[in-house]
PDB file of N, CA and C in Angstrom:
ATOM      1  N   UNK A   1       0.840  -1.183   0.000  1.00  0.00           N
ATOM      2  CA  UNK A   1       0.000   0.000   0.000  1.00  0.00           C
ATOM      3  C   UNK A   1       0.887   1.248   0.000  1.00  0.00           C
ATOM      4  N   UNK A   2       0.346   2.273  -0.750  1.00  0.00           N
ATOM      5  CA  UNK A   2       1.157   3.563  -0.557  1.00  0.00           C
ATOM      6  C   UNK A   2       0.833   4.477   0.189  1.00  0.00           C
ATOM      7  N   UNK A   3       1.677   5.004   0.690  1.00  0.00           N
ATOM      8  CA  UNK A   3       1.388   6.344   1.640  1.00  0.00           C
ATOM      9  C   UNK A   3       0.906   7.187   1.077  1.00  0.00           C
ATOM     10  N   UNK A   4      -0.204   7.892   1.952  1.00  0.00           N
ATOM     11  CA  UNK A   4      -1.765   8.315   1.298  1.00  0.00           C
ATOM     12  C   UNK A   4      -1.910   9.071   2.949  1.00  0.00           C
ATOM     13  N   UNK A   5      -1.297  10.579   3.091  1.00  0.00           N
ATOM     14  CA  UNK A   5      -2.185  10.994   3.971  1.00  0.00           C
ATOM     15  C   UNK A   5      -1.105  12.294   4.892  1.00  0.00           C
ATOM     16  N   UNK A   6      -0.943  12.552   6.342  1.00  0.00           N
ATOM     17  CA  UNK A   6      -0.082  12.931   6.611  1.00  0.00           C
ATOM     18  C   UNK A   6       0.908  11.753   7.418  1.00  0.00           C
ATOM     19  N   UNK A   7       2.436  12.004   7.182  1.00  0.00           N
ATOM     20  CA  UNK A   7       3.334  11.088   8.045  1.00  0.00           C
ATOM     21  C   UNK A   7       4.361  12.173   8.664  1.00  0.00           C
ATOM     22  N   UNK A   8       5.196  12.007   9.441  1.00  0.00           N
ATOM     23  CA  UNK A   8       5.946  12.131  10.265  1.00  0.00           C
ATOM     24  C   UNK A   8       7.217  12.381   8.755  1.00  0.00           C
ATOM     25  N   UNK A   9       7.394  13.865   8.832  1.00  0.00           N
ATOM     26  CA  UNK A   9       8.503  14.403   7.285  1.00  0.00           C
ATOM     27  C   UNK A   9       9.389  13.538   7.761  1.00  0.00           C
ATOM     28  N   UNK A  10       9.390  13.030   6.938  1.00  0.00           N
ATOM     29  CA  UNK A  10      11.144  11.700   6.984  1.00  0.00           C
ATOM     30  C   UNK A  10      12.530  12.794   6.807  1.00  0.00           C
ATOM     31  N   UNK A  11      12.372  13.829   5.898  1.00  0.00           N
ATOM     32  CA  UNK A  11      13.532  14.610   5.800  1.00  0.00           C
ATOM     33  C   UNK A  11      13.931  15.565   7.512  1.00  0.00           C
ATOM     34  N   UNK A  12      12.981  15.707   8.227  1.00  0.00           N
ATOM     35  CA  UNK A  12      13.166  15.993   9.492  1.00  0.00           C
ATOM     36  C   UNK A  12      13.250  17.807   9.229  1.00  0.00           C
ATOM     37  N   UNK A  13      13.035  18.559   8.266  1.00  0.00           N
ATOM     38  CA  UNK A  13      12.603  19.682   8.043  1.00  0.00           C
ATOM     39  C   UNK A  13      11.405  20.352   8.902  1.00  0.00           C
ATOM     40  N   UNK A  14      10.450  19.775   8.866  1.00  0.00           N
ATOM     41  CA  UNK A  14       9.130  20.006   9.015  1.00  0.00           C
ATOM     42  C   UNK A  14       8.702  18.640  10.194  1.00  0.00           C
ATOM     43  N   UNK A  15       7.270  18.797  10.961  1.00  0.00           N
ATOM     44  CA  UNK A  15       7.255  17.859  12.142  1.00  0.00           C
ATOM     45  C   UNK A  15       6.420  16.855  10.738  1.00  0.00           C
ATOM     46  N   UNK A  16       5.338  17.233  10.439  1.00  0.00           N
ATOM     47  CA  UNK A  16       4.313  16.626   9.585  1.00  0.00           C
ATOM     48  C   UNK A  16       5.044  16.615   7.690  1.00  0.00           C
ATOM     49  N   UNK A  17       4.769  16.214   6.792  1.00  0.00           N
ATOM     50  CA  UNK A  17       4.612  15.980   5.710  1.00  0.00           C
ATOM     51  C   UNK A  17       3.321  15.245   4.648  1.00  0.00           C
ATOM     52  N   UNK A  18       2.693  15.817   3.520  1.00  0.00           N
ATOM     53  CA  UNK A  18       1.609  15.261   3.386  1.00  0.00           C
ATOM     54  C   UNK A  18       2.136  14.489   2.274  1.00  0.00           C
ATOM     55  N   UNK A  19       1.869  13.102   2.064  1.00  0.00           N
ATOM     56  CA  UNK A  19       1.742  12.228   1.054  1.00  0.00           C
ATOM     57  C   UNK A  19       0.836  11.344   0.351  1.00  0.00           C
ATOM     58  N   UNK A  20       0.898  11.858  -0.941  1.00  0.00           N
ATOM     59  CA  UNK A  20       0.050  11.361  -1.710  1.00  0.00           C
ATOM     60  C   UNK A  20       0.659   9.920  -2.786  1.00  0.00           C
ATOM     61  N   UNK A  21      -0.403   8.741  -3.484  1.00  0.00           N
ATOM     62  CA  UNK A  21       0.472   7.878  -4.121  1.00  0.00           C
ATOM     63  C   UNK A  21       1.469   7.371  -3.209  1.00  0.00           C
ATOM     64  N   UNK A  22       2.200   7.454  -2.620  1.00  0.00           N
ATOM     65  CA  UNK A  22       3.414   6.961  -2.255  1.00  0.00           C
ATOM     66  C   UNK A  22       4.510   7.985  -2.043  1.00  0.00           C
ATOM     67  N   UNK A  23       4.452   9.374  -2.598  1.00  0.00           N
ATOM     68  CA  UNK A  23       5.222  10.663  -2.719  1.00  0.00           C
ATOM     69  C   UNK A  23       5.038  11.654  -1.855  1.00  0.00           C
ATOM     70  N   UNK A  24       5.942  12.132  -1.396  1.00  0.00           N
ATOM     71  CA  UNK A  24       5.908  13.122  -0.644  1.00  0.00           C
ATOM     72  C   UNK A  24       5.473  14.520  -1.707  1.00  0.00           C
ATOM     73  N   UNK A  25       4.319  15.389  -1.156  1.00  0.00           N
ATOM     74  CA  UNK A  25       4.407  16.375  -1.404  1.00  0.00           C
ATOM     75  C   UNK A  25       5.073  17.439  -0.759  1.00  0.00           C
ATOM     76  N   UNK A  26       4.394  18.538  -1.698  1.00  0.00           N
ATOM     77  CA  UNK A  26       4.974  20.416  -0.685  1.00  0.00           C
ATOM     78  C   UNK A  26       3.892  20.980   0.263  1.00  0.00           C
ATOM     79  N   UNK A  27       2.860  20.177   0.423  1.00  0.00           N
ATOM     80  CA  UNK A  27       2.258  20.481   1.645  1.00  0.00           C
ATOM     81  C   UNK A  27       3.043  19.850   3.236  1.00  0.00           C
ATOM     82  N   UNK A  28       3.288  20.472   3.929  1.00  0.00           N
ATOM     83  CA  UNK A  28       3.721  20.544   5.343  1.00  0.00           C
ATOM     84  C   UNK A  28       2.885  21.075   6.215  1.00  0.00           C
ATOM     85  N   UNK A  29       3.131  20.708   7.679  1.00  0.00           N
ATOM     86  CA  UNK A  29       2.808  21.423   8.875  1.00  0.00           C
ATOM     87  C   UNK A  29       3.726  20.972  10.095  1.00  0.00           C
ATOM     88  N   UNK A  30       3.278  22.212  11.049  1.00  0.00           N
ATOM     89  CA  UNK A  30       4.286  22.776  12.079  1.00  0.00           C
ATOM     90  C   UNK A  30       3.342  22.806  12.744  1.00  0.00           C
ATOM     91  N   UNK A  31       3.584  22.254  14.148  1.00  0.00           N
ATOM     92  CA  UNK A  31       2.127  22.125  15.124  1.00  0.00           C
ATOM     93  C   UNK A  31       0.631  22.447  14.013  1.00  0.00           C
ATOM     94  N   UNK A  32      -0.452  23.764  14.600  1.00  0.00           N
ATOM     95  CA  UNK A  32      -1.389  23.828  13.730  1.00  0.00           C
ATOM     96  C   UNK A  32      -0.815  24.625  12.428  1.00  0.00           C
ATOM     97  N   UNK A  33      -0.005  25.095  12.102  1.00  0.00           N
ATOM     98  CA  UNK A  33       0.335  25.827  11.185  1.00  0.00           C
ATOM     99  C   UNK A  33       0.447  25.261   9.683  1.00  0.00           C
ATOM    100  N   UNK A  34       0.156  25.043   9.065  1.00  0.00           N
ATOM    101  CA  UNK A  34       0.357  24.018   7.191  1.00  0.00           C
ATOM    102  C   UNK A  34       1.251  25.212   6.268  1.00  0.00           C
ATOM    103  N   UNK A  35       1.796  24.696   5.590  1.00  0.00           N
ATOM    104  CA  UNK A  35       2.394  25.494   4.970  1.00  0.00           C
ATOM    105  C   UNK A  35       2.739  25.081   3.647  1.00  0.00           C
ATOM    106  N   UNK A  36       3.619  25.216   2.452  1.00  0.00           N
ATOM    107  CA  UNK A  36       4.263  24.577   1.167  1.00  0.00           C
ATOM    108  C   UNK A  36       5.999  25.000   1.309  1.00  0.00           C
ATOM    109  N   UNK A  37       6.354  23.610   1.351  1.00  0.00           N
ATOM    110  CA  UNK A  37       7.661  23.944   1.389  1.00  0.00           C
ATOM    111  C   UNK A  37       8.203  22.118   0.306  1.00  0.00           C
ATOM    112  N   UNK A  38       8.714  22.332  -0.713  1.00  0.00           N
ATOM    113  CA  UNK A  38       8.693  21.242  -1.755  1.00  0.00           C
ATOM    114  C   UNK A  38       9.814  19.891  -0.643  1.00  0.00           C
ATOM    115  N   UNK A  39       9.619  19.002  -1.234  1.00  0.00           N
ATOM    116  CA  UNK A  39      10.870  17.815  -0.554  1.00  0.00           C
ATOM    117  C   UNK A  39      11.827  18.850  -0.913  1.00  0.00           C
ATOM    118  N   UNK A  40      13.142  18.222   0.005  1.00  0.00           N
ATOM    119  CA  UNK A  40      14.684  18.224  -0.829  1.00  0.00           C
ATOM    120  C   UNK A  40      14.914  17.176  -1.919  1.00  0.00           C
ATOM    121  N   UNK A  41      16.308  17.326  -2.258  1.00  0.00           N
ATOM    122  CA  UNK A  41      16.768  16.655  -3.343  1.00  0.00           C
ATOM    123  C   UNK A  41      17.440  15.612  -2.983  1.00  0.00           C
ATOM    124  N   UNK A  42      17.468  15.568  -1.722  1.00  0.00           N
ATOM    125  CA  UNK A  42      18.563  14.500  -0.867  1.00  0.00           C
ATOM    126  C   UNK A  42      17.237  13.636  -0.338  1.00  0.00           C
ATOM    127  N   UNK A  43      17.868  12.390  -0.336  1.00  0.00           N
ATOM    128  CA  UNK A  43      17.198  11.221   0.186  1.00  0.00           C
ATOM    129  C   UNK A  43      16.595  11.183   1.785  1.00  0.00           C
ATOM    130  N   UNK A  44      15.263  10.876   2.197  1.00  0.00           N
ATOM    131  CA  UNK A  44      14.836  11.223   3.333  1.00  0.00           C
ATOM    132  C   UNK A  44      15.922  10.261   4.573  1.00  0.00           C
ATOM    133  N   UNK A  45      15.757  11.231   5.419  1.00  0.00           N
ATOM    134  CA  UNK A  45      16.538  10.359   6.211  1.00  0.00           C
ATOM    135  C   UNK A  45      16.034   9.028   7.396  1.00  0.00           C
ATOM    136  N   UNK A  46      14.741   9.517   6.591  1.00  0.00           N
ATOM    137  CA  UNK A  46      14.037   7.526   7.739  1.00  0.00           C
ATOM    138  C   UNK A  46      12.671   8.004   7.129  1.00  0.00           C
ATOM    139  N   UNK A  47      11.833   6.618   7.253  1.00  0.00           N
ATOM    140  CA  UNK A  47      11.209   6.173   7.095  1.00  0.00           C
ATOM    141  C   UNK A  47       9.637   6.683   7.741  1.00  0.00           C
ATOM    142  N   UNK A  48       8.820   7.425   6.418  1.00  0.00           N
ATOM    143  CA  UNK A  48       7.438   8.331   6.996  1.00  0.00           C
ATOM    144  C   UNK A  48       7.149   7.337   8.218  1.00  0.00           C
ATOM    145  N   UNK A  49       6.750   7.755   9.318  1.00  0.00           N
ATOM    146  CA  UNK A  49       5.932   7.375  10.061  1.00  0.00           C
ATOM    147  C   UNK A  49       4.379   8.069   9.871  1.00  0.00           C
ATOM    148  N   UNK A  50       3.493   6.979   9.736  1.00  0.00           N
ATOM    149  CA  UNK A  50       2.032   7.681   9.554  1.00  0.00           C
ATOM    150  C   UNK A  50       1.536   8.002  10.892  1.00  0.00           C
ATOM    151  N   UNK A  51       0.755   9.533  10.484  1.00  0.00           N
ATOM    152  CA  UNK A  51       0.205  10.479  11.906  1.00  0.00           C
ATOM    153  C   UNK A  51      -1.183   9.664  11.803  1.00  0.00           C
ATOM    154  N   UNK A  52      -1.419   9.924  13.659  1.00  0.00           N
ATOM    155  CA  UNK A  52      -2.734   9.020  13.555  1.00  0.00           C
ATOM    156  C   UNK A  52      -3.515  10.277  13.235  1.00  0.00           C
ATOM    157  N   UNK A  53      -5.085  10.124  12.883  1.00  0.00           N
ATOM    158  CA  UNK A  53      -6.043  11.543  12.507  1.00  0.00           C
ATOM    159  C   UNK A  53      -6.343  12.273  13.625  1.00  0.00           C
ATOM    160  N   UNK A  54      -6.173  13.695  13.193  1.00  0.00           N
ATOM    161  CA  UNK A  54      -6.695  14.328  14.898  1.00  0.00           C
ATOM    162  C   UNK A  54      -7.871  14.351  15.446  1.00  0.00           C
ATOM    163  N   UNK A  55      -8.311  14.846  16.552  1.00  0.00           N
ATOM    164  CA  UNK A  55      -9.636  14.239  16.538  1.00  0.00           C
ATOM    165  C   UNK A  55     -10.195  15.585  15.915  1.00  0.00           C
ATOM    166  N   UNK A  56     -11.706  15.296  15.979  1.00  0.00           N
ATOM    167  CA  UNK A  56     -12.549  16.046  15.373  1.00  0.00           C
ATOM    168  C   UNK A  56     -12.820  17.296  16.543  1.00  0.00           C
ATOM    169  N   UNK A  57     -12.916  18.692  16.187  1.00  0.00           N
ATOM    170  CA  UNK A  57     -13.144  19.531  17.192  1.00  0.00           C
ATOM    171  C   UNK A  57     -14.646  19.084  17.587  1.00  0.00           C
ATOM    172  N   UNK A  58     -15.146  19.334  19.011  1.00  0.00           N
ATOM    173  CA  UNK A  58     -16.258  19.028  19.504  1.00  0.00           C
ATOM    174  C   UNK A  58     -17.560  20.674  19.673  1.00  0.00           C
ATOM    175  N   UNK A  59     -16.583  21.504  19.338  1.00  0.00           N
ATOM    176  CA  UNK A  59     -16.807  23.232  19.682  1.00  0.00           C
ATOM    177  C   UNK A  59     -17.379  23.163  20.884  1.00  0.00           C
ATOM    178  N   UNK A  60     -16.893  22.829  21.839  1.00  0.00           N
ATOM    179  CA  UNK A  60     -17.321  22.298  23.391  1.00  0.00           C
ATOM    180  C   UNK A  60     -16.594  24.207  23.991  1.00  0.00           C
ATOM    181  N   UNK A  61     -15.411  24.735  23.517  1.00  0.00           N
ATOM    182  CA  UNK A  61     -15.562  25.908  23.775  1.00  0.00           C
ATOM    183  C   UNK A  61     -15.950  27.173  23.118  1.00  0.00           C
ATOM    184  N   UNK A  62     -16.889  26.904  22.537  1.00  0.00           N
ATOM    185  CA  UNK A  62     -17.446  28.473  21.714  1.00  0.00           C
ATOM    186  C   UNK A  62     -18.545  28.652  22.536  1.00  0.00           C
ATOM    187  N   UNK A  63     -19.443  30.010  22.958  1.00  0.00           N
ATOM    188  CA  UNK A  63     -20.001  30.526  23.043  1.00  0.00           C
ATOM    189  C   UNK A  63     -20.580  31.267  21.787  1.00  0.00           C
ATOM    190  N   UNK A  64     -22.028  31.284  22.539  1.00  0.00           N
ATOM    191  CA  UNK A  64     -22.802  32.011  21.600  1.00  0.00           C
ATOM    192  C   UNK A  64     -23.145  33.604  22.369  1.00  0.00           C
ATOM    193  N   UNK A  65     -22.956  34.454  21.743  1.00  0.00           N
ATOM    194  CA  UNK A  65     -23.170  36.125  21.747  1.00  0.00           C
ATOM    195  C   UNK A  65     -24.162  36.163  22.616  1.00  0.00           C
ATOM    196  N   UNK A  66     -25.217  35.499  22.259  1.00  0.00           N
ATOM    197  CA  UNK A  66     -26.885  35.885  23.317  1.00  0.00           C
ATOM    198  C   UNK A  66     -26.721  34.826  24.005  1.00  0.00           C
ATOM    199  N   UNK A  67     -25.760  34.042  24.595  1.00  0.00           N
ATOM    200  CA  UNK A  67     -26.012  32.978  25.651  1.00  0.00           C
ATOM    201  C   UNK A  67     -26.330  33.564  27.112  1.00  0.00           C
ATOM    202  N   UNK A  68     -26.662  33.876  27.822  1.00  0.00           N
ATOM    203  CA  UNK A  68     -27.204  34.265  29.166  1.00  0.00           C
ATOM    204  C   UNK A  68     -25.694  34.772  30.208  1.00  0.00           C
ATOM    205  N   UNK A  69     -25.126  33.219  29.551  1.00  0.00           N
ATOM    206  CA  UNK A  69     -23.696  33.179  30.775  1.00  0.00           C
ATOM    207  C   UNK A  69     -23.035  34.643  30.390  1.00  0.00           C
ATOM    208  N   UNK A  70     -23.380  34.830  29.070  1.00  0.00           N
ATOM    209  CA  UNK A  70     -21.697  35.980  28.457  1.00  0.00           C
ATOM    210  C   UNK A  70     -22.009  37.321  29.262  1.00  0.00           C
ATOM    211  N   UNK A  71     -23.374  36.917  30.047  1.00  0.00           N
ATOM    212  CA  UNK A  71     -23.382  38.798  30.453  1.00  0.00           C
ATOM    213  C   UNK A  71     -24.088  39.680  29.745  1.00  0.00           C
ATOM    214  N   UNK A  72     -24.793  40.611  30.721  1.00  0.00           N
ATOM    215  CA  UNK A  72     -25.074  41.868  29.247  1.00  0.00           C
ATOM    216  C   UNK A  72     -24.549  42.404  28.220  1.00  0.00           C
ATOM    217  N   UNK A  73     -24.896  43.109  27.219  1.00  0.00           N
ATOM    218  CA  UNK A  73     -24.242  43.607  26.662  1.00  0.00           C
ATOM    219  C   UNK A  73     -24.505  45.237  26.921  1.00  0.00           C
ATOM    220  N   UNK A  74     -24.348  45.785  27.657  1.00  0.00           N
ATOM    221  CA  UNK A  74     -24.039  47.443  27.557  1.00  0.00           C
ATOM    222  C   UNK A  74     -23.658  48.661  27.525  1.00  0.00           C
ATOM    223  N   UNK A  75     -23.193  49.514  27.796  1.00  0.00           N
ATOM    224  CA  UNK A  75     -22.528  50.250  27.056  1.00  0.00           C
ATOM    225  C   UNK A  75     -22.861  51.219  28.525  1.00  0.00           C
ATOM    226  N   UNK A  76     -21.694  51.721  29.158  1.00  0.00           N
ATOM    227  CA  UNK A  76     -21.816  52.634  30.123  1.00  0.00           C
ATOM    228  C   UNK A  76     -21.742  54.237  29.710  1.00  0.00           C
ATOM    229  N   UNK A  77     -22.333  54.568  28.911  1.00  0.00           N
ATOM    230  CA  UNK A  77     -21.916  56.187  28.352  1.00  0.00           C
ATOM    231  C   UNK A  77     -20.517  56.973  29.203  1.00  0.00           C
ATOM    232  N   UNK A  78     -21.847  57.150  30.608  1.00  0.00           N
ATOM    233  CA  UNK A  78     -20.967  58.163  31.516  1.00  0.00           C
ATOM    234  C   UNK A  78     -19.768  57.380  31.435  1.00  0.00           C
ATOM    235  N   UNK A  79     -19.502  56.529  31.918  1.00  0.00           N
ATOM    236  CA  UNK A  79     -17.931  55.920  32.511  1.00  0.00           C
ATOM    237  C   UNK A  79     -16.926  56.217  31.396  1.00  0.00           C
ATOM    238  N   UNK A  80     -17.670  55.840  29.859  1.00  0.00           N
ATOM    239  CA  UNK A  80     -16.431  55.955  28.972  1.00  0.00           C
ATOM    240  C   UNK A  80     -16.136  57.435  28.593  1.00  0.00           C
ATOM    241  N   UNK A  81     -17.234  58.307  29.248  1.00  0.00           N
ATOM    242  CA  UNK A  81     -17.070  59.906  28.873  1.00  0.00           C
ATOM    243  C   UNK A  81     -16.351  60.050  29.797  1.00  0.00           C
ATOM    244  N   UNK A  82     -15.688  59.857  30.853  1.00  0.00           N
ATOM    245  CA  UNK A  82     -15.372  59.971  32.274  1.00  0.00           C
ATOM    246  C   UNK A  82     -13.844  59.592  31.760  1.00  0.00           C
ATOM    247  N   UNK A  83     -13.876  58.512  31.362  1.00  0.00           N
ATOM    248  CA  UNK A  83     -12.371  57.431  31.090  1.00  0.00           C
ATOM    249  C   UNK A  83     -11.754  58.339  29.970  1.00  0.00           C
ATOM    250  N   UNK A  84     -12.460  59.142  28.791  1.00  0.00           N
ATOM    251  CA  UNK A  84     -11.624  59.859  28.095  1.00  0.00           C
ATOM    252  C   UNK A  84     -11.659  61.098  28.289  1.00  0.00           C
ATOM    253  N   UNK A  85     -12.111  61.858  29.119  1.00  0.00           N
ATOM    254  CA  UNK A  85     -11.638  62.883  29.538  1.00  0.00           C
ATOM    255  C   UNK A  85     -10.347  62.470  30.565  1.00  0.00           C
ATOM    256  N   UNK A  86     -10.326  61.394  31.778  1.00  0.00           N
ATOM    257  CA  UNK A  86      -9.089  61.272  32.508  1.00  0.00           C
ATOM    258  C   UNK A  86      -8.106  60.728  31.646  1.00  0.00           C
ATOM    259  N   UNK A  87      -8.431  60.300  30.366  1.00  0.00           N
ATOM    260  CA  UNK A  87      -7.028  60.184  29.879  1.00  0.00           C
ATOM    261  C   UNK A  87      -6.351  61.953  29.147  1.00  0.00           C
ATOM    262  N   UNK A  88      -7.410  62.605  28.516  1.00  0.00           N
ATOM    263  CA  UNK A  88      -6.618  63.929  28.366  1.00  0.00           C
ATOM    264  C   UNK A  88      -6.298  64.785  29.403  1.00  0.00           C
ATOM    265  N   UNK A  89      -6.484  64.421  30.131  1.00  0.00           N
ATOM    266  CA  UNK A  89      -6.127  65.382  32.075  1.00  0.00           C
ATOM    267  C   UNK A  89      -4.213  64.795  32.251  1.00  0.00           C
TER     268      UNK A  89
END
């Protein structure tokens, strides 16, 4: 079977490498970061290890805008008329 997915960059450039067919492409990643950076020309120095899949986000931390918990939303006039006048003082 050919390597088909992300593995562990055998050239040791990059943490991740994506491979397709059996070939390394110029897709990479760095913790969450992905990037394009092509193989070298020099022979990898070991053997892809395949990444297991990450898991799926659960959005267990997003909030929603009108959720109750987030608080009001309002707007103190006086205080911020107050706060920029003590900053030109």
């Amino acid at each position: 079977m050919k390597a088909q997915g992300w593995y562990r960059d055998p050239y040791g450039v990059h943490e991740d490498r994506y491979f397709s067919a059996g070939l390394p492409t110029k897709l990479v990643r760095d913790g969450r970061v992905e990037a394009y950076d092509p193989p070298p020309s020099y022979p990898p120095e070991e053997e892809p290890l395949e990444m297991a899949p990450s898991p799926a986000a659960d959005s267990s931390d997003l909030r929603r805008a009108d959720e109750r918990a987030a608080g009001p939303a309002t707007y103190a006039r006086n205080a911020a008329f107050w706060a920029a006048i003590d900053g030109i003082a």
